[in-house]
Protein backbone atom coordinates (compact mmCIF):
# COMPACT_ATOMS: atom_id res chain seq x y z
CA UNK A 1 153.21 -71.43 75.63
CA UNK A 2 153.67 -72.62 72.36
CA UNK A 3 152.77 -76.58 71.57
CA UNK A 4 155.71 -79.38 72.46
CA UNK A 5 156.59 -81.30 69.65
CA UNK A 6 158.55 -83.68 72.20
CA UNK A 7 157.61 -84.19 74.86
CA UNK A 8 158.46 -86.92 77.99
CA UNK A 9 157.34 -86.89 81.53
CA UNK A 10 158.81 -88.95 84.49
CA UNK A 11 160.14 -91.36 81.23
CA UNK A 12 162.16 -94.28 81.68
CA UNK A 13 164.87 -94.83 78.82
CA UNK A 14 165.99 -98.28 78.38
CA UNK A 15 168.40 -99.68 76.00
CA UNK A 16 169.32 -103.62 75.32
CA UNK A 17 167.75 -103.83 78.80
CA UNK A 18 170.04 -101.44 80.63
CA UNK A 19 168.51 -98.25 82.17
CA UNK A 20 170.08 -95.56 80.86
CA UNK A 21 167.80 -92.29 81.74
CA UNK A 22 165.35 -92.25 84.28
CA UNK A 23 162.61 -89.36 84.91
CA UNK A 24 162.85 -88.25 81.58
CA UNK A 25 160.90 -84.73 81.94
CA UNK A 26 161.46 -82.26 78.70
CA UNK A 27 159.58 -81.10 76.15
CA UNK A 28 161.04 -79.51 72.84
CA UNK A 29 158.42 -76.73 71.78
CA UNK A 30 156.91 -76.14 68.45
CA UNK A 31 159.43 -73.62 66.83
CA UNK A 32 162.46 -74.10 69.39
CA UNK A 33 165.75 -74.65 69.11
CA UNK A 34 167.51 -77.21 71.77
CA UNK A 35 170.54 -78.94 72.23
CA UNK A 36 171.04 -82.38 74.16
CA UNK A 37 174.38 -82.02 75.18
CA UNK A 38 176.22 -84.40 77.75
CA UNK A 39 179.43 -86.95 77.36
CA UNK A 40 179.87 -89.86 75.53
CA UNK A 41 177.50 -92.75 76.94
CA UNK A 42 175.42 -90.41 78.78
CA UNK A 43 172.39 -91.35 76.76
CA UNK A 44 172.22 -88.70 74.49
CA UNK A 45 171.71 -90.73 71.26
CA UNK A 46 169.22 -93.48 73.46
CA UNK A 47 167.17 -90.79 73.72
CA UNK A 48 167.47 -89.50 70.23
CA UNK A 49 167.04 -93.30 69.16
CA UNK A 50 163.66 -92.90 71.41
CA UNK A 51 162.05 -89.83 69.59
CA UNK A 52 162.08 -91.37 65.77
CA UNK A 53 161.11 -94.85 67.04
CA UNK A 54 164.42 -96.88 67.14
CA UNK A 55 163.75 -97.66 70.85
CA UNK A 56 160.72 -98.09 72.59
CA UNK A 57 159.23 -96.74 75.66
CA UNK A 58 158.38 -99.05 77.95
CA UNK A 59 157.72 -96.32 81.03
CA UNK A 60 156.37 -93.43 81.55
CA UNK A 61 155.02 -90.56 79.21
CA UNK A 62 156.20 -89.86 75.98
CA UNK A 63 154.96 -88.09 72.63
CA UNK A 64 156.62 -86.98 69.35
CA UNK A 65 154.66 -84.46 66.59
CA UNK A 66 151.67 -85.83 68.33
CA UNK A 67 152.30 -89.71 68.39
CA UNK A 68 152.10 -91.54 71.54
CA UNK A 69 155.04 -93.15 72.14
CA UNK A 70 153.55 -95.69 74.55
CA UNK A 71 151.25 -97.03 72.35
CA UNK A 72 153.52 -96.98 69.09
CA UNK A 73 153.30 -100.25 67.10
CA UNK A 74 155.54 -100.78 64.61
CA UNK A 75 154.06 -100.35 61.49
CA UNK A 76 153.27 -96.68 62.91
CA UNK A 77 157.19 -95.81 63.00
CA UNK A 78 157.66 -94.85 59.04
CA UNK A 79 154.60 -92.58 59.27
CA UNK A 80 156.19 -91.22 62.51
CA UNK A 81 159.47 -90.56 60.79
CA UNK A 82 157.77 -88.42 57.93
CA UNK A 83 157.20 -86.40 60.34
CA UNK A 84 160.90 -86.15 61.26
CA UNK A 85 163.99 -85.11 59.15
CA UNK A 86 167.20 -86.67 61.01
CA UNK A 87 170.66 -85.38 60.42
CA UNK A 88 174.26 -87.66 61.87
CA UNK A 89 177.46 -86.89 62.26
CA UNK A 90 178.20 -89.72 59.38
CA UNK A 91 175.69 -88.20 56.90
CA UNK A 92 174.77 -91.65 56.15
CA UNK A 93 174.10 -90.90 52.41
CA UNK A 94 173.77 -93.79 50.03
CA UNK A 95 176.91 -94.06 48.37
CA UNK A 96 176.22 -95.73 45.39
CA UNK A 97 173.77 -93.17 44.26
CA UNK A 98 174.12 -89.75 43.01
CA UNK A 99 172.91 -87.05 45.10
CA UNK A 100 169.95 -86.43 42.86
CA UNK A 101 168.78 -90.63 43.24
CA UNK A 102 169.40 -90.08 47.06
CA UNK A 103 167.14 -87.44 47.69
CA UNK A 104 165.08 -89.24 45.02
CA UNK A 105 165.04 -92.32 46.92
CA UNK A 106 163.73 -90.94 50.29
CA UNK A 107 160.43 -88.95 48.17
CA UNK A 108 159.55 -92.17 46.33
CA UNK A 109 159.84 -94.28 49.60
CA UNK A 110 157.26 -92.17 51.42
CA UNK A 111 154.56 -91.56 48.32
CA UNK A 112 155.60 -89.19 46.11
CA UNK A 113 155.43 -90.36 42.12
CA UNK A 114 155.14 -87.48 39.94
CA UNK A 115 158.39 -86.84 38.48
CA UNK A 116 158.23 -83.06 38.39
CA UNK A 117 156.86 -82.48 41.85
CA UNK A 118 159.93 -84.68 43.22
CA UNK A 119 162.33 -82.49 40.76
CA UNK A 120 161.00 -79.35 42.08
CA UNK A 121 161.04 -80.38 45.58
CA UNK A 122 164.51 -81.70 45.52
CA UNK A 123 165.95 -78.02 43.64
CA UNK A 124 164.22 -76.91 46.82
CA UNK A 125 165.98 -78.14 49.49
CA UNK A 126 169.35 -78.11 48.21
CA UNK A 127 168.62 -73.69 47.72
CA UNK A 128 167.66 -73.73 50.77
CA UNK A 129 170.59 -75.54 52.33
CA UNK A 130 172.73 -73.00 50.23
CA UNK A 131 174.77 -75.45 47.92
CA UNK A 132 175.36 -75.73 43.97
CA UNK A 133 176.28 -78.90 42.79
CA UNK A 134 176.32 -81.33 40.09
CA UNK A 135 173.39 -83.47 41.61
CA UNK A 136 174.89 -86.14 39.41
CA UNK A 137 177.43 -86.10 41.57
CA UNK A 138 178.28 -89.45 44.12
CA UNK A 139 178.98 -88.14 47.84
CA UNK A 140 182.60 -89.56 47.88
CA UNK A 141 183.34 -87.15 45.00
CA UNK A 142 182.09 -83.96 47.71
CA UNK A 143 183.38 -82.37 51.07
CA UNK A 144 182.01 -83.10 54.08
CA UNK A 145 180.38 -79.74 54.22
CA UNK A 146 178.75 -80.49 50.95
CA UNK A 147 177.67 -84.39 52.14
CA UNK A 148 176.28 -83.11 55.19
CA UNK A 149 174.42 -79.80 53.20
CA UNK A 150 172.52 -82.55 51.09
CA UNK A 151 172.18 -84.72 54.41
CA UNK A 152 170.12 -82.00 55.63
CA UNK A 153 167.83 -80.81 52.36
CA UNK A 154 167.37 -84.82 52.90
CA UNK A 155 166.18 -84.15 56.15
CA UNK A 156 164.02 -81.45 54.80
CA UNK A 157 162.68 -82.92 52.00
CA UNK A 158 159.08 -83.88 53.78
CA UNK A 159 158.36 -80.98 55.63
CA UNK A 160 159.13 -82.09 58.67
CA UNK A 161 157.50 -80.73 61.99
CA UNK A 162 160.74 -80.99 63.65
CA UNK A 163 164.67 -81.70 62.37
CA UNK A 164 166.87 -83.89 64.97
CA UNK A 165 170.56 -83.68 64.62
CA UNK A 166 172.61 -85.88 66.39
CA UNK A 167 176.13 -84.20 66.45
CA UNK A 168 176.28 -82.86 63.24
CA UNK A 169 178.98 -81.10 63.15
CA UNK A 170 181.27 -83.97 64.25
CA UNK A 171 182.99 -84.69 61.48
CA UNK A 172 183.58 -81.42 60.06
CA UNK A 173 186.42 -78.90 60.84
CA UNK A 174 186.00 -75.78 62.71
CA UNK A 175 185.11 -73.51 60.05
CA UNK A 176 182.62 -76.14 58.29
CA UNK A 177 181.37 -76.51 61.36
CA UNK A 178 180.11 -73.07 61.44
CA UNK A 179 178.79 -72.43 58.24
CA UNK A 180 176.63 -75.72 59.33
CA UNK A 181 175.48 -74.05 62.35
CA UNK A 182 174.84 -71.33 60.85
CA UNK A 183 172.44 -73.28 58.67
CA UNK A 184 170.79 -74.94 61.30
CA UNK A 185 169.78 -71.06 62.78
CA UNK A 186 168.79 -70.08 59.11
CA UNK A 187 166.32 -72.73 59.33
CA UNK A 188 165.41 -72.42 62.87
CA UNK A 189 164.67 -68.50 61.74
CA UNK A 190 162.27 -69.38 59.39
CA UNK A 191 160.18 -70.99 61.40
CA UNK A 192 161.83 -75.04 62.07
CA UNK A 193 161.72 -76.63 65.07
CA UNK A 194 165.36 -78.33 65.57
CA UNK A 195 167.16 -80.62 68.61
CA UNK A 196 171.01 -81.18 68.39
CA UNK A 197 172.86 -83.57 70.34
CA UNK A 198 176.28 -82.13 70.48
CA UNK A 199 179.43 -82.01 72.62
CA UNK A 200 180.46 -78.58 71.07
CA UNK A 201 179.72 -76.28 73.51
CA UNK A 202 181.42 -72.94 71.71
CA UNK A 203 178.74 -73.71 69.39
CA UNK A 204 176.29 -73.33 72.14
CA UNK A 205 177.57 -70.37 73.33
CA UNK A 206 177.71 -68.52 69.64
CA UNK A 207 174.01 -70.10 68.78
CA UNK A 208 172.04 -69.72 72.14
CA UNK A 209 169.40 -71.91 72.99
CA UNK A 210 166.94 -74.03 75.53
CA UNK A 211 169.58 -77.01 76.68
CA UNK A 212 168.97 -80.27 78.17
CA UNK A 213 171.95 -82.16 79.92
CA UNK A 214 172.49 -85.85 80.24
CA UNK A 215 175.12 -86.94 83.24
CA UNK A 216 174.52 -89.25 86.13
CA UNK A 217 171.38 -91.35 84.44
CA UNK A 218 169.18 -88.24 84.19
CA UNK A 219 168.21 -85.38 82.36
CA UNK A 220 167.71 -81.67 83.50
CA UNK A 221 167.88 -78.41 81.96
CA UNK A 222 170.66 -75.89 82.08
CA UNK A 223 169.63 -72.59 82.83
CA UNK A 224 172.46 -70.01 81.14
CA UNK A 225 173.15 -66.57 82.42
CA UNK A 226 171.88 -64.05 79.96
């Protein structure tokens, strides 16, 4: 059984002081690929928001890429998130910045200096998220397949032990959509460890995987037919 790089057991998930998951037991393993799907409000995105930090866990058992999530203090979150690459729906790139001084940005905010190591590293990413562009480019001035293909070499840009998406594919159409997905099992393929939050469920059915629901305050797995 390979090692969890999320894991929660008998977890309580509160949010502004509202319960909104109870018995929280999952575990995303090292190298899997798993969606969180469930309806608007069902607590997908608390729990998301749980995993890199945003909310913490006040019961039960939790642990992320091997950081206690019972004991996190704050100044541990950023050197939890390194750990983390996380895609939205909203690609939440930095608008005022080119795509080159966005991906820039995120390497000089956790540590890296030299200017060809953060060069090379950000020609990287973007060939492996399969896009040529003018990286002098602003993200108003690309598609949203292109904004969300930088959003993820973003994501990737500190090798992160696992990549959380949280309904990537939202704002895209159909056929962006898939070349997205496809993207996400590319990376999965060579070796990532990935959990999407997503109400697209043909995309579950053409890109097959371990799935977690949210409905009714809980969270249980769905077991497809083969």
């Amino acid at each position: 059984m390979p090692n969890a790089i999320v894991s929660f057991s008998d977890a309580t998930i509160f949010q502004s002081g509202k319960k909104v998951l109870s018995n929280v037991t999952i575990d995303v393993p090292d190298g899997g690929f798993v969606f969180l799907i469930g309806r608007t409000g069902s607590g997908k995105s608390s729990l998301i928001k749980t995993i890199y930090g945003d909310i913490k866990l006040e019961n039960g058992l939790g642990s992320v890429a091997d950081f206690d999530l019972t004991r996190l203090k704050n100044k541990q979150i950023p050197q939890l998130r390194r750990n983390l690459g996380v895609v939205f729906q909203d690609f939440k790139l930095l608008s005022d910045r080119s795509v080159q001084n966005n991906l820039e940005f995120v390497l000089r905010a956790t540590g890296w200096r030299d200017k060809e190591k953060i060069s090379d590293r950000i020609a990287e990413v973007l060939e492996m998220v399969g896009i040529e562009i003018n990286t002098a480019k602003f993200p108003f001035e690309l598609s949203g397949g292109e904004q969300q293909r930088v959003a993820i070499a973003r994501a990737l840009l500190n090798h992160p032990k696992l990549i959380i998406a949280d309904e990537p594919t939202g704002n895209l159409d159909p056929q962006t959509s898939l070349e997205i997905m496809k993207l996400f099992k590319s990376l999965h393929e060579k070796g990532m460890t990935l959990l999407m939050a997503t109400h697209d469920y043909n995309m579950i059915i053409k890109f097959p995987g371990k799935i977690f629901k949210c409905e009714d305050g809980k969270v249980f797995e769905v077991v497809t037919k083969s």
